[in-house]
N, C-alpha and C. Protein backbone atom coordinates (compact mmCIF):
# COMPACT_ATOMS: atom_id res chain seq x y z
N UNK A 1 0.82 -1.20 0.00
CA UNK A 1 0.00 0.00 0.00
C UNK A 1 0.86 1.26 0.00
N UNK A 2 2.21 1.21 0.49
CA UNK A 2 3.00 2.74 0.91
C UNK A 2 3.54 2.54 -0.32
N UNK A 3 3.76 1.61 -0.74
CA UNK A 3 4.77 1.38 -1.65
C UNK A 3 4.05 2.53 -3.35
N UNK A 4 2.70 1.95 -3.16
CA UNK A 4 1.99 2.17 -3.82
C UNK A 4 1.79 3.92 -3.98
N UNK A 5 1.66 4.30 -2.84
CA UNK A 5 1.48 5.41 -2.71
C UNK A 5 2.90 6.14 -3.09
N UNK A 6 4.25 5.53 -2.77
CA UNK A 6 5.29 6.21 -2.84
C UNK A 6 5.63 6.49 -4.68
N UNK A 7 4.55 5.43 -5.30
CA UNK A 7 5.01 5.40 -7.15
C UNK A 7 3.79 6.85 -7.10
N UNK A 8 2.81 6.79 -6.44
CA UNK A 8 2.25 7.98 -7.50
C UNK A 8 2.74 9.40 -6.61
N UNK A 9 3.43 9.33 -6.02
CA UNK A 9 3.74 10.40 -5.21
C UNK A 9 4.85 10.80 -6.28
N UNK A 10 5.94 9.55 -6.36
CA UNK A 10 6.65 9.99 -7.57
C UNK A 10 6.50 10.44 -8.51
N UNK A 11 5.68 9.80 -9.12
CA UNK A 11 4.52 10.37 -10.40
C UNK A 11 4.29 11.58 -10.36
N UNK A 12 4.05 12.41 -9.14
CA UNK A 12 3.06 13.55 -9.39
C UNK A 12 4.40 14.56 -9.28
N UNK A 13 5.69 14.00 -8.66
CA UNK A 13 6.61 15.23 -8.17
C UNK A 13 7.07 14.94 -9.67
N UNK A 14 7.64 14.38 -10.34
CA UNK A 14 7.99 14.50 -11.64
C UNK A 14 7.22 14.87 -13.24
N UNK A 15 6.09 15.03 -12.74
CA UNK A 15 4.73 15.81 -13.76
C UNK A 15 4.49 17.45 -13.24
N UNK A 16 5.36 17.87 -11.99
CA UNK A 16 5.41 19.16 -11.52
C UNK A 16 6.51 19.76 -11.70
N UNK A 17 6.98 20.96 -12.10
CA UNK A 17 8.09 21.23 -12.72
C UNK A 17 7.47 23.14 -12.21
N UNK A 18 6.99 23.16 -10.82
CA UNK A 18 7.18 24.42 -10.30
C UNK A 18 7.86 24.54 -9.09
N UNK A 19 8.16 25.56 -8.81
CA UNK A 19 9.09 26.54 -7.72
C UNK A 19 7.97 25.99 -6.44
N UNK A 20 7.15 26.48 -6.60
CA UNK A 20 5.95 26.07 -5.26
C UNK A 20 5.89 24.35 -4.75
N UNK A 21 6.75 23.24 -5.62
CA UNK A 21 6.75 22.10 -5.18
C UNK A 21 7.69 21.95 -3.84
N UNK A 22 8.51 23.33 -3.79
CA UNK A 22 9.73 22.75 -3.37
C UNK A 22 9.50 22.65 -1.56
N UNK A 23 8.08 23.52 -0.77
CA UNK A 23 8.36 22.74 0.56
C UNK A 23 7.24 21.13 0.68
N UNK A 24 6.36 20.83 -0.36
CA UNK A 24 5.98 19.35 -0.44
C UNK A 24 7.11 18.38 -0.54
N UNK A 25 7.65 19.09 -1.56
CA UNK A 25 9.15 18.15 -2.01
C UNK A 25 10.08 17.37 -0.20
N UNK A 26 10.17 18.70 0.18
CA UNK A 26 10.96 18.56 1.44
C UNK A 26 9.98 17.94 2.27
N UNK A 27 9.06 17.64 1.94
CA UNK A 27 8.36 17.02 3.38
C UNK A 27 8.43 15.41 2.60
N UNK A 28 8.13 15.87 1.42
CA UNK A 28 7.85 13.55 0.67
C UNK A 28 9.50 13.39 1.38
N UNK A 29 10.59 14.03 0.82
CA UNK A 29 11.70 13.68 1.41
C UNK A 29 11.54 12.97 2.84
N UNK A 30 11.34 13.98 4.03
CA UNK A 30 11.29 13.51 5.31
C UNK A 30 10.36 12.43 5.78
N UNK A 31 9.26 12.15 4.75
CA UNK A 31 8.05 10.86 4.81
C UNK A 31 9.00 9.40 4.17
N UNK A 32 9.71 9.83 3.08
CA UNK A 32 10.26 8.93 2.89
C UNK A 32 12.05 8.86 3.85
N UNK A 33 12.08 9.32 4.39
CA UNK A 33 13.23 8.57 5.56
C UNK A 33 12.89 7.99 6.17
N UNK A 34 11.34 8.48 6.64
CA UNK A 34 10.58 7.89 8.05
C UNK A 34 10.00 6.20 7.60
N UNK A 35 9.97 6.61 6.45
CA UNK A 35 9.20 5.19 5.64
C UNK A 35 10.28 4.07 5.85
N UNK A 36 11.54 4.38 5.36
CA UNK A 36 12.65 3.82 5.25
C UNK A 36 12.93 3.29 6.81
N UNK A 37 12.91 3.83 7.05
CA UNK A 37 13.94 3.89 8.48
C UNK A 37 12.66 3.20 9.92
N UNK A 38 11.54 3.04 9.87
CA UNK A 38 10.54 2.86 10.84
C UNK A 38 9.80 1.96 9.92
N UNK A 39 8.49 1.39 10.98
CA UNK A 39 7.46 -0.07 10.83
C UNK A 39 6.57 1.34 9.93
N UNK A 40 5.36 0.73 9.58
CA UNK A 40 4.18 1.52 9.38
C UNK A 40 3.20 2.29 10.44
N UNK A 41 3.87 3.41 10.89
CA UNK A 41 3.04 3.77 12.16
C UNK A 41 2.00 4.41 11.91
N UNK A 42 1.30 5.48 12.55
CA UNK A 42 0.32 6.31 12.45
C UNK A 42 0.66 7.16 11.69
N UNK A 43 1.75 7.68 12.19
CA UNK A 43 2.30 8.83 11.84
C UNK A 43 2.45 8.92 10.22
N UNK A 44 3.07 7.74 9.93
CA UNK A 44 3.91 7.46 8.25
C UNK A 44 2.77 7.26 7.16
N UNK A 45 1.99 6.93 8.09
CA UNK A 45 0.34 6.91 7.22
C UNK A 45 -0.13 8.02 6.30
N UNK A 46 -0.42 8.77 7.93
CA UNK A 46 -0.75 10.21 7.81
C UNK A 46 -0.21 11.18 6.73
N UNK A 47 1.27 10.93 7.12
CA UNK A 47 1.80 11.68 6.33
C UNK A 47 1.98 11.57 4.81
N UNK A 48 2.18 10.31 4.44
CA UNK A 48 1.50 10.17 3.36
C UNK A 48 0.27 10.35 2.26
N UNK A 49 -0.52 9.84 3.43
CA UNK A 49 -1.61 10.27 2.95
C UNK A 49 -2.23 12.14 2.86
N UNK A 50 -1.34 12.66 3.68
CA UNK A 50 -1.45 14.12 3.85
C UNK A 50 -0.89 14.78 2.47
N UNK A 51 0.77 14.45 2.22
CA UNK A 51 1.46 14.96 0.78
C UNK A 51 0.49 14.47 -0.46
N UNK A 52 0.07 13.18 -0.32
CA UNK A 52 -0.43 12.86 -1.67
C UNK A 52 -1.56 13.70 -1.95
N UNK A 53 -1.81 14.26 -0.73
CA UNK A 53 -3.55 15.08 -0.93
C UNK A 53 -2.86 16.60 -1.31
N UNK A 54 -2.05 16.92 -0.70
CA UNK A 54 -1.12 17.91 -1.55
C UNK A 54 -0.60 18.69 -2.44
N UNK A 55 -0.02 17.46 -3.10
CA UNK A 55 0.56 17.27 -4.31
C UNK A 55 -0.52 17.01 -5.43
N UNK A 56 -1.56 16.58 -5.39
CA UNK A 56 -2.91 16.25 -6.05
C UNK A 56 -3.34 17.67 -6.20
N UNK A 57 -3.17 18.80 -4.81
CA UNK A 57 -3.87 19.90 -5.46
C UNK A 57 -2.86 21.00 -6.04
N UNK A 58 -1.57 20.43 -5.83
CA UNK A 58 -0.70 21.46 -6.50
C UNK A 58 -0.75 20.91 -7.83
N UNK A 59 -0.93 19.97 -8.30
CA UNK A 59 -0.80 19.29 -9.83
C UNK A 59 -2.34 20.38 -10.65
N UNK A 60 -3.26 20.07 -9.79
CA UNK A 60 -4.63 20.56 -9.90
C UNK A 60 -4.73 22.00 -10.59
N UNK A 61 -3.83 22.72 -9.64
CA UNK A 61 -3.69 24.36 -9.24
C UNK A 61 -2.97 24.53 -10.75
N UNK A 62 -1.64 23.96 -11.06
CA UNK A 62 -0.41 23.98 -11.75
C UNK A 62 -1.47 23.70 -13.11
N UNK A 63 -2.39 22.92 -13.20
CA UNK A 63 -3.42 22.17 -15.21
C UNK A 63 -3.79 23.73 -15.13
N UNK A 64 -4.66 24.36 -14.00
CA UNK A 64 -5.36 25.50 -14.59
C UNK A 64 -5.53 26.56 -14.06
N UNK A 65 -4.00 26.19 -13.98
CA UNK A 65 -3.26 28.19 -13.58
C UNK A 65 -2.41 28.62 -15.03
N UNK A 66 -2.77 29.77 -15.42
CA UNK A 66 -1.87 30.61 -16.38
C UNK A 66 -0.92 30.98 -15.38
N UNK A 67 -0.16 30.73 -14.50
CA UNK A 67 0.58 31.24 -14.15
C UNK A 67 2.23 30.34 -14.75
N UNK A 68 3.05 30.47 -14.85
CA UNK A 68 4.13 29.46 -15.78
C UNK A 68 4.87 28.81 -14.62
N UNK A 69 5.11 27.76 -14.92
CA UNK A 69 5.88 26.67 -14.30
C UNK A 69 7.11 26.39 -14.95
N UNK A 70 8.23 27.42 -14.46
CA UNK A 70 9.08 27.06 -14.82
C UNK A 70 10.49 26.81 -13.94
């Protein structure tokens, strides 16, 4: 299931190509040490499940914003 979550998390940071990814970025980073490094707690859940909800609306924001992503 994390595993799962960790491919579309990937997915979504490499289909984003803005400046505004970069404190999600730093947090998937710190979800994935915790992932690495610890069992499946509450916490690693959460947090997962928190970035992916995230990153879903920065992808969202990024289709239908004129603003440029570069």
């Amino acid at each position: 299931m994390y595993v799962t979550y960790l491919a579309q998390v990937s997915n979504l940071l490499q289909s984003i190509n803005c400046e505004k990814i970069k404190i999600p970025y730093d947090f998937y980073t710190h979800c994935s040490h915790l992932f690495a490094s610890a069992s499946a707690t509450l916490f690693t859940r959460f947090c997962f499940l928190f970035l992916y909800g995230t990153l879903q609306v920065y992808y969202l924001h990024s289709l239908g914003s004129s603003i440029p992503c570069s």
